[in-house]
Protein backbone atom coordinates (compact mmCIF):
# COMPACT_ATOMS: atom_id res chain seq x y z
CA UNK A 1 -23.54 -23.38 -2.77
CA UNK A 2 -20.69 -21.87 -0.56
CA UNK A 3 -20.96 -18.25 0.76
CA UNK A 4 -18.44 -16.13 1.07
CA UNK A 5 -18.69 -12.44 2.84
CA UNK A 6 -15.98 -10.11 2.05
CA UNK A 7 -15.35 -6.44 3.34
CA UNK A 8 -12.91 -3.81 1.35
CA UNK A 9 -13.77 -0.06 2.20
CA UNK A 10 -10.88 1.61 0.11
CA UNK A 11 -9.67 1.24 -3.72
CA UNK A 12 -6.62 -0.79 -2.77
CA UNK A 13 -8.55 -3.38 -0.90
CA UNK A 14 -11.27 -3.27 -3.46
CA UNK A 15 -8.72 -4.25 -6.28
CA UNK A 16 -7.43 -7.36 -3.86
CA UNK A 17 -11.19 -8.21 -3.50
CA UNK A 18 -12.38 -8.51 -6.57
CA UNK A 19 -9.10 -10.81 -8.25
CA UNK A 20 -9.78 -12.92 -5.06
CA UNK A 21 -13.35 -13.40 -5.65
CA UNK A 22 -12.82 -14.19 -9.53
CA UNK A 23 -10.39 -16.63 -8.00
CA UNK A 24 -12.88 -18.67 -5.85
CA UNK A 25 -15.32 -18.59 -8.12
CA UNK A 26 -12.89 -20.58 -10.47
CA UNK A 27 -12.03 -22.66 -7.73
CA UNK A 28 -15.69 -23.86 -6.61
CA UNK A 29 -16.65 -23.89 -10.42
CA UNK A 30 -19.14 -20.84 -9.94
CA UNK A 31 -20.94 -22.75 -6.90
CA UNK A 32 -20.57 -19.55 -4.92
CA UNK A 33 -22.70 -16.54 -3.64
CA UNK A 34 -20.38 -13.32 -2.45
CA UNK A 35 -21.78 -10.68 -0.09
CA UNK A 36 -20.60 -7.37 1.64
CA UNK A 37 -19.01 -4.22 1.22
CA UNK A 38 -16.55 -3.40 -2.02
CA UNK A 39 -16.45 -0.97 -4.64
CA UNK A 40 -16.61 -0.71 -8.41
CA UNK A 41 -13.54 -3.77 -8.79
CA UNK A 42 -16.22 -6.02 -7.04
CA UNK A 43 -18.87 -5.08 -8.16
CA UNK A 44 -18.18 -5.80 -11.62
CA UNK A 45 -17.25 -9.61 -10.16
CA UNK A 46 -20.96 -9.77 -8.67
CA UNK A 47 -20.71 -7.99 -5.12
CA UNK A 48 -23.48 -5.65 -4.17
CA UNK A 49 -22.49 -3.30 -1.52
CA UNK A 50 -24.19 -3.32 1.63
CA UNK A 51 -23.47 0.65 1.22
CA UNK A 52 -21.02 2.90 -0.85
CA UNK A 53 -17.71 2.74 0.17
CA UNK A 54 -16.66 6.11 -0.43
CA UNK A 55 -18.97 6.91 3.02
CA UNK A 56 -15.70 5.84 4.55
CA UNK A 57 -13.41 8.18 2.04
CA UNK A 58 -12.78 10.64 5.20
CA UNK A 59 -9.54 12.28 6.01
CA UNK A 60 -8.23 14.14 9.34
CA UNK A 61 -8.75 14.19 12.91
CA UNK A 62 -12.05 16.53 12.65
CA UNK A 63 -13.47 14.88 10.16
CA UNK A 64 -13.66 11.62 11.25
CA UNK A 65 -14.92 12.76 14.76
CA UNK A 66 -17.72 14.63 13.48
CA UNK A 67 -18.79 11.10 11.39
CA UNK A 68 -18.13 9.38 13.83
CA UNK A 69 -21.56 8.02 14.33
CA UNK A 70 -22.03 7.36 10.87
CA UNK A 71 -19.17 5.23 10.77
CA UNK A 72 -20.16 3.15 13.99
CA UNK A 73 -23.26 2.52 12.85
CA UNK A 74 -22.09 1.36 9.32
CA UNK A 75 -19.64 -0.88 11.65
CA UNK A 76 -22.85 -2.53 13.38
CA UNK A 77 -24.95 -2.57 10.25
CA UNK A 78 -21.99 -4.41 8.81
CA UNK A 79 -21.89 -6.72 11.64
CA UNK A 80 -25.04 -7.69 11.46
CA UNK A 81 -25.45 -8.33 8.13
CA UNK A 82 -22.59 -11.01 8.97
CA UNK A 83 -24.77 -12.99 11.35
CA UNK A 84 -27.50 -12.86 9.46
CA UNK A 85 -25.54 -14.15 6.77
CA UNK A 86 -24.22 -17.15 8.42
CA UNK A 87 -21.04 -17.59 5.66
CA UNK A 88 -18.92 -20.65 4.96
CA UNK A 89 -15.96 -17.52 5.59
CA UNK A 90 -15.66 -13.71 6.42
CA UNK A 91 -12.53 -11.94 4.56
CA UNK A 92 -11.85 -9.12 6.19
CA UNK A 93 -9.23 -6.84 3.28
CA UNK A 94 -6.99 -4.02 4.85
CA UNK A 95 -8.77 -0.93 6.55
CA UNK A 96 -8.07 -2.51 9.96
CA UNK A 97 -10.15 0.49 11.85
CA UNK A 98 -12.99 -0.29 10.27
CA UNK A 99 -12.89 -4.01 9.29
CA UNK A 100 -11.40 -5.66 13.02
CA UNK A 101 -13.97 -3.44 14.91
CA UNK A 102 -16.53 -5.60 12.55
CA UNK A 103 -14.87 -8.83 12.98
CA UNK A 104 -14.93 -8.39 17.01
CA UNK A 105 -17.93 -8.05 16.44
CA UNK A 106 -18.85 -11.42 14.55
CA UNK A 107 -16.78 -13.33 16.38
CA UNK A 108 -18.52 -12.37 19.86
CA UNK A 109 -22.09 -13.00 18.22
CA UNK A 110 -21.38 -15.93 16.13
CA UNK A 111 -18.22 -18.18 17.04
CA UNK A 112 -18.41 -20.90 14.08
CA UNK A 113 -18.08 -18.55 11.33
CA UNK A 114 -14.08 -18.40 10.32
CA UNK A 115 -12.41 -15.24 9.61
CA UNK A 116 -9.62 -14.18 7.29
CA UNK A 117 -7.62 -10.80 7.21
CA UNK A 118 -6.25 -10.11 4.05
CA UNK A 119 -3.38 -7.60 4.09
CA UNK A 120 -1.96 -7.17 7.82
CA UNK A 121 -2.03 -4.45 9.70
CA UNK A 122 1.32 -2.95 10.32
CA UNK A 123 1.85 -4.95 13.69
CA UNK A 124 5.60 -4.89 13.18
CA UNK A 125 5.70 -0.93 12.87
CA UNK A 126 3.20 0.04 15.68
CA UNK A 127 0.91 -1.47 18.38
CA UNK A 128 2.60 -4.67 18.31
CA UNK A 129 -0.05 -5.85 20.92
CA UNK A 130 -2.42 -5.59 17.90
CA UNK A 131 -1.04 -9.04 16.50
CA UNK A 132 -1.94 -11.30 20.05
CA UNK A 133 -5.19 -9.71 20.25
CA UNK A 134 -5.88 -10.72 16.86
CA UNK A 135 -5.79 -14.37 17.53
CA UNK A 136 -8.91 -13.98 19.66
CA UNK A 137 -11.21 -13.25 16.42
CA UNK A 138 -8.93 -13.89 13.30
CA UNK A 139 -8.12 -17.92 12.40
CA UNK A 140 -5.32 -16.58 9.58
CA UNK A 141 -3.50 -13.79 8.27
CA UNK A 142 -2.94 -13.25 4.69
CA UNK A 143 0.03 -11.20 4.12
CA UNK A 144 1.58 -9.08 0.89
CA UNK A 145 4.97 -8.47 2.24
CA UNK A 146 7.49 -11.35 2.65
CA UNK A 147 8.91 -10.59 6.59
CA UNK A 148 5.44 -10.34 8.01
CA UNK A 149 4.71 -14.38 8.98
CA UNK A 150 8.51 -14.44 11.10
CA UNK A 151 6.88 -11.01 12.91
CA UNK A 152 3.58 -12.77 13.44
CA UNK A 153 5.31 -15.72 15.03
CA UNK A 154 7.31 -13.47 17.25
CA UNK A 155 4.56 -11.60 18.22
CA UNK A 156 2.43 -14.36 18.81
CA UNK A 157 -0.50 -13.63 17.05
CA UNK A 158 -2.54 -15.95 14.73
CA UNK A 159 -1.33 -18.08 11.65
CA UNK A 160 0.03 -15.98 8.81
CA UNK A 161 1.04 -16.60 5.59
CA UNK A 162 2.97 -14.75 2.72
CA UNK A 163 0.78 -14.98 -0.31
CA UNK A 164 2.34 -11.95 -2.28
CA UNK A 165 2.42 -8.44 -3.41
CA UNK A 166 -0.24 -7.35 -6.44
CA UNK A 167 2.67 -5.50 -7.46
CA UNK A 168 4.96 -8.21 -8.54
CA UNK A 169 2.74 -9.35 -10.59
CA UNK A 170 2.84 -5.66 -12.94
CA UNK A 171 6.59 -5.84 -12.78
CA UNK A 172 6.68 -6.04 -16.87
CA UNK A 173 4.95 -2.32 -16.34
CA UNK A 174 7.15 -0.67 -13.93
CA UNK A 175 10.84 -2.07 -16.14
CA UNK A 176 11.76 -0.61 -19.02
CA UNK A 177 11.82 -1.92 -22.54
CA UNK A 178 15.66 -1.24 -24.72
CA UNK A 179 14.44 2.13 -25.94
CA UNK A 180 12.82 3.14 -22.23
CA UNK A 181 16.39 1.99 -20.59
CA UNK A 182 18.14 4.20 -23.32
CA UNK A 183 16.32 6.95 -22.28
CA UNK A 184 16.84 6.24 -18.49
CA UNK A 185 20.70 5.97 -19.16
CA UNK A 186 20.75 9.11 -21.28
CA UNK A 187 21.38 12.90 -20.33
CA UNK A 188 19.79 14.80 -18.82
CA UNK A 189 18.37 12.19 -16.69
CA UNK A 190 14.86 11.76 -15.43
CA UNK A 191 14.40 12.80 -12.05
CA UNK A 192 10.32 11.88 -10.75
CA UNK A 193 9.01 13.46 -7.92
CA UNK A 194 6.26 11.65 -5.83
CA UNK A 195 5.11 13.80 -3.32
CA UNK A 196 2.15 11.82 -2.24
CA UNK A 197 -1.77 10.03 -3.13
CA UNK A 198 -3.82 12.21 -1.02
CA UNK A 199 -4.48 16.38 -1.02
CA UNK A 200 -3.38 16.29 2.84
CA UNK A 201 0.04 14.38 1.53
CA UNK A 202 0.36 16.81 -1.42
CA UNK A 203 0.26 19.83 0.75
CA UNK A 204 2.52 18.69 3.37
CA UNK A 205 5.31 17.89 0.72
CA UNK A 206 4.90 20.46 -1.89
CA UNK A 207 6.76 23.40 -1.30
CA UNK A 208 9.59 21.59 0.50
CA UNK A 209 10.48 19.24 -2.27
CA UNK A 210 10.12 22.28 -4.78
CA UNK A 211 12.62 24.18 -2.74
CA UNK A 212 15.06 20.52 -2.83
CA UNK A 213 14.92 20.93 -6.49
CA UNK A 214 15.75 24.30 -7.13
CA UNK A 215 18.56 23.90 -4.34
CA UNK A 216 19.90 20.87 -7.27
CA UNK A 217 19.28 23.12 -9.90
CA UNK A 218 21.19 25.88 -8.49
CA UNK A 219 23.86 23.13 -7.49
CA UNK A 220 24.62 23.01 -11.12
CA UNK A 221 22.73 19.24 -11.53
CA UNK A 222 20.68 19.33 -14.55
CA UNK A 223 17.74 16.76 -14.87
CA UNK A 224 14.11 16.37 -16.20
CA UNK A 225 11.80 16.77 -13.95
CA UNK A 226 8.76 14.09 -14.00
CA UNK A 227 5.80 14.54 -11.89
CA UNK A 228 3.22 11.58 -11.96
CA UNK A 229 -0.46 12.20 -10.35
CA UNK A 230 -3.95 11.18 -10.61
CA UNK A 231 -6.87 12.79 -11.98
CA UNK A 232 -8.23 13.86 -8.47
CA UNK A 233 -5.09 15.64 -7.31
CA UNK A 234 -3.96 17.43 -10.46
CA UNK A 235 -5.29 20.85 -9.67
CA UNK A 236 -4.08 20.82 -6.16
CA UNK A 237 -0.66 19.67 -7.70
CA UNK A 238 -0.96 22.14 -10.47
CA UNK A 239 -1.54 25.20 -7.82
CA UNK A 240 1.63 23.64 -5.80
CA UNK A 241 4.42 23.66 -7.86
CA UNK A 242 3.33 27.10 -9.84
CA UNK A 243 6.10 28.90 -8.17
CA UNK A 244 8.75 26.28 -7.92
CA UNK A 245 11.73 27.07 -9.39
CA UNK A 246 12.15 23.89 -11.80
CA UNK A 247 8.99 23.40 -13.24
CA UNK A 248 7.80 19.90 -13.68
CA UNK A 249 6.12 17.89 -16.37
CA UNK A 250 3.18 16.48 -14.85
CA UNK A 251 1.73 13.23 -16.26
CA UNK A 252 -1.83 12.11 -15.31
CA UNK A 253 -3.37 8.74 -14.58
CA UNK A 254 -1.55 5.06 -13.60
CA UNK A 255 -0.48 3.86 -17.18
CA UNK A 256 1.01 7.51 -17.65
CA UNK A 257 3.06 7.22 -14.18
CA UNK A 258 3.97 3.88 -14.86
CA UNK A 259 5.65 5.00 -18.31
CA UNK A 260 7.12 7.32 -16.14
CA UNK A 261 8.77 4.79 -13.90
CA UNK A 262 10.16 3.00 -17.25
CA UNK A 263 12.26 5.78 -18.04
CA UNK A 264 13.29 7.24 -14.50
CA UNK A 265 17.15 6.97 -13.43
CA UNK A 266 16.11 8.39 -9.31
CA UNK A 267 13.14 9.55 -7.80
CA UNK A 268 12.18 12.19 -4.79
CA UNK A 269 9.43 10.17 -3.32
CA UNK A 270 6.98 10.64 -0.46
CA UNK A 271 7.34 7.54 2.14
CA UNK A 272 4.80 4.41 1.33
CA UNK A 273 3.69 1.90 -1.27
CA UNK A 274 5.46 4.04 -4.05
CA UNK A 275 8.52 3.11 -2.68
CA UNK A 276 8.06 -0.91 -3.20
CA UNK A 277 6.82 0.19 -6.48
CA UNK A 278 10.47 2.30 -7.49
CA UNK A 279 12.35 -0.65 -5.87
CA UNK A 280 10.45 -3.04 -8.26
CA UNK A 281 10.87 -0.46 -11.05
CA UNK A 282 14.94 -0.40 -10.34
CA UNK A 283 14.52 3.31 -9.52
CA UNK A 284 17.02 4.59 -6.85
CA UNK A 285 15.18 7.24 -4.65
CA UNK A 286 15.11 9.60 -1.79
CA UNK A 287 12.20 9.42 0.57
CA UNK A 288 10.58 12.11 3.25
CA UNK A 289 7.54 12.79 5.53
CA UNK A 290 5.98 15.29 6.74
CA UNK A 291 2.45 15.63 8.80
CA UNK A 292 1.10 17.57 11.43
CA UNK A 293 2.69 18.15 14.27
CA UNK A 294 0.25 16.22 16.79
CA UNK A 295 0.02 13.25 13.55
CA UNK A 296 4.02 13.18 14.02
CA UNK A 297 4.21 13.63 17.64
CA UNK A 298 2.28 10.19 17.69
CA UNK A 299 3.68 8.64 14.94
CA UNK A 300 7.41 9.01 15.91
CA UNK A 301 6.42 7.59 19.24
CA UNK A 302 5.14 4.26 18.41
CA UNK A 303 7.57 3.56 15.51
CA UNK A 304 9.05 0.45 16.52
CA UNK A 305 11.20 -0.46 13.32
CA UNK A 306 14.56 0.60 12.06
CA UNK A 307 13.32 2.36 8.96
CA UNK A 308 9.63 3.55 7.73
CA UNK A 309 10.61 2.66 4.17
CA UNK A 310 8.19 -0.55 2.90
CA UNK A 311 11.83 -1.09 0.02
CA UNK A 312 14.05 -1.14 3.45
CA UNK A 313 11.85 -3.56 5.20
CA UNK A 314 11.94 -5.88 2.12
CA UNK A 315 15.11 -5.54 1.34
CA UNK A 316 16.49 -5.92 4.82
CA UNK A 317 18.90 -2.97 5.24
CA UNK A 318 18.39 0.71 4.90
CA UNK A 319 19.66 1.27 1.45
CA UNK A 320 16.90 3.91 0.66
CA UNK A 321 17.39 7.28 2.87
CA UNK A 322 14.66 8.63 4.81
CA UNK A 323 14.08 12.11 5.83
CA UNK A 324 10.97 12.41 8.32
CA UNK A 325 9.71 15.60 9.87
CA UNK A 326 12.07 17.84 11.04
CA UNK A 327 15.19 16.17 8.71
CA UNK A 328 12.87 16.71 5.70
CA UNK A 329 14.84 20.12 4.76
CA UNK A 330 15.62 21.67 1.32
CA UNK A 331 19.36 20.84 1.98
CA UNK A 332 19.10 17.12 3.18
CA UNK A 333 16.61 16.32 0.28
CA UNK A 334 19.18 17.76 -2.47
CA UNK A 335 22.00 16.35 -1.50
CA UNK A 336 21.03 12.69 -1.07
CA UNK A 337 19.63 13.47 -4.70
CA UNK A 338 22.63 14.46 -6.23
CA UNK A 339 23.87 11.25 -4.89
CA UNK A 340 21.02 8.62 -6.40
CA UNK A 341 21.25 10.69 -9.46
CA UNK A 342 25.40 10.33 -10.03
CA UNK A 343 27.14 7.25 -9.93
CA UNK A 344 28.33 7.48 -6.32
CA UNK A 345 27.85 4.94 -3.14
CA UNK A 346 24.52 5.53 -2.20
CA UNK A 347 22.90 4.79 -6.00
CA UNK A 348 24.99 1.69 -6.31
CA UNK A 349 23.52 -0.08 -3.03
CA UNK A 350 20.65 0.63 -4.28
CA UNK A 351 20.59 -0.82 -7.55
CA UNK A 352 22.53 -4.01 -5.48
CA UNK A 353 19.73 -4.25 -3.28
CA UNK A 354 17.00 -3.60 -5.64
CA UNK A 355 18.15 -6.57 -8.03
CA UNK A 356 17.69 -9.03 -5.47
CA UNK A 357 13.95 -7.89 -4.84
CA UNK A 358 11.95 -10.32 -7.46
CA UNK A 359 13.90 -13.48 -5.39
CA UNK A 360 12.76 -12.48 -1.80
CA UNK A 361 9.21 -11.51 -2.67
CA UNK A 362 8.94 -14.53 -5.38
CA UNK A 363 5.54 -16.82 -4.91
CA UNK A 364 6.70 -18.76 -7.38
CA UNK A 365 4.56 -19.57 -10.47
CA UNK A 366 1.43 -19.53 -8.70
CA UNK A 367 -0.39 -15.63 -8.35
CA UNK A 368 -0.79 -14.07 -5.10
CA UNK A 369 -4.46 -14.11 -5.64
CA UNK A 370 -4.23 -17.89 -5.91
CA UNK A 371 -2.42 -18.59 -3.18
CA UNK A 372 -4.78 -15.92 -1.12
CA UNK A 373 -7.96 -17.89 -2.33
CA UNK A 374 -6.58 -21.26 -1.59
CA UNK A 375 -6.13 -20.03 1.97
CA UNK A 376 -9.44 -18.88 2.16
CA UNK A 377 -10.67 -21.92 1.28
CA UNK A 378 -8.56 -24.28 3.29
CA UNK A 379 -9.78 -21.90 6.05
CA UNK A 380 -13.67 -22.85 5.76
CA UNK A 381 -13.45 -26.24 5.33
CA UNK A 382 -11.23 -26.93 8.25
CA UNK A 383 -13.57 -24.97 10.34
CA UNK A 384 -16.65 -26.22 8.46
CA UNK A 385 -15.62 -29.85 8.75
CA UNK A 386 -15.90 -29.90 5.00
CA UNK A 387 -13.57 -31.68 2.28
């Protein structure tokens, strides 16, 4: 019976969790015990949680310094329960301020046991100097974006491998059928606006990408105006865009925004993960961020990389503009929209770019999941001795 330990602390890494675990547990023919910390995903594939993860769930400068010894001791608790565990592997998934402050840990009290880190940290944005420091308590890197090993290798941190995006394999959701790509070629077009996953996000973006769209409005561009959210942030979203001047329609929940995406000729997005998912989609966009001022300050210090834009970085050129901080005006957001939303330079590289995005982040026929799992697993038994 092989144990495996595995720590996720937000949704995202929850999801990755639990289609790894169901993974293993195909691949050692149910001859496995799982333990750690996960959320609903794994728990419905067997994990129990050492604690809930939405203890973690805390946003801003304050608020994390006045948890802060909550969340160090749920860091040594977690520890602990490692070594006490003794498993054939420790997968570490995302959350890097939470889960490499446990695997230092491990690593210093117990040696033998091999560790995994699903999901890099973003070593080739920031804190490069993360990546070499790595190799002294991770033995491999499992990475979702296709550039990340050749950074790793430059960097000279530990082995890394490309094992794919969870995205590409929802493609057939995000592209639209022949009715959805009538609709996204008809007038007046779709226009979806994105402005972020979290109330702090929402807030920071609201009112300036209202005041982009009535600019385009007033410009004489007509469009429909799509507004995809969750459940948690549709009243904050709701109070936002009361007084804009183009009202939006705004869809709820991830099978709604996805239908969304399907009919979508440009977007007005908020810089992150929903830019890989419009670039998947085929969905020319425009992309901004804003934060505080001491958040940016920071932030547009350590930036290392030509572009913050995850569709840039895979694409390899900056085909997608960006608009960060003090660019991210009324005027610079409407006019690089009237240009994704005509036929002019900036759409067509774009749609160019975007076309060649299934090739560079192909795994071939085999899931990222799989090829995740078989890492894992090639992991443990070369430190285990095992065959």
């Amino acid at each position: 019976m092989r144990k495996i330990f595995l720590i996720a602390t937000e949704e995202s890494g929850d999801r990755l969790g639990a289609s790894l675990m169901k993974v293993l547990r195909q691949r050692l023919g149910g001859a496995v015990r799982f333990e750690g910390v996960g959320g609903q995903a794994m728990a419905r594939e067997g994990l129990v949680s050492l604690f809930p993860i939405e203890q973690l769930s805390i946003m801003g400068f304050a608020a994390v310094v006045k948890q802060l010894p909550m969340l160090l001791q749920r860091i040594r608790e977690t520890a602990e329960a490692v070594t006490q565990a003794s498993p054939d592997v420790l997968v570490i998934i995302d959350s890097p301020d939470f889960t490499h402050r446990v695997a230092r840990r491990v690593r210093a009290s117990d040696p033998a046991i091999p560790i995994v880190n699903y999901v890099s940290p973003s070593v080739w944005a920031w804190r490069p100097g993360r990546a070499r420091a790595m190799t002294a308590y991770v033995d491999h890197v499992l990475a979702l974006l296709p550039f990340e090993p050749a950074e790793y290798r430059k960097l000279h941190g530990p082995p890394c491998s490309y094992v794919g995006h969870p995205l590409t394999e929802q493609v057939g959701t995000l592209r639209p059928g022949p009715d959805e790509q009538k609709r996204r070629d008809d007038a007046p077009p779709v226009l979806l606006v994105l402005p972020g996953s979290r109330r702090s996000e929402v807030r920071h973006h609201i009112a300036v990408f209202g005041a982009a769209l009535g600019r385009l409005r007033d410009e004489g561009v007509a469009f429909e105006l799509v507004l995809p959210t969750m459940p948690h942030l549709a009243d904050a979203v709701r109070e936002g865009v009361a007084n804009w001047p183009v009202q939006p329609r705004i869809v709820i929940g991830e099978a709604e925004k996805r239908a969304a995406f399907r009919i979508a000729r440009a977007a007005l997005a908020k810089s992150g993960t929903v830019t890989l998912e419009l670039a998947l989609a085929g969905v020319p966009m425009v992309t901004a961020y804003r934060t505080g001022a001491i958040e940016a300050w920071i932030m547009l210090r350590m930036i290392k990389i030509p572009s913050v834009i995850l569709a840039n970085l895979v694409v390899g050129g900056n085909v997608v503009p960006e608009f960060l901080q003090a660019d991210c005006t009324p005027e610079n957001l409407s006019r690089a929209l009237r240009d994704v939303l005509e036929e002019a330079p900036l759409r067509r590289r774009q749609v160019e770019a975007f076309a060649k995005i299934d090739a560079i982040m192909s795994t071939g026929n085999v899931t990222p999941s799989t090829r995740a799992a078989d890492i894992v697993l090639a992991t443990m038994r070369k430190a285990r001795g095992v065959g």
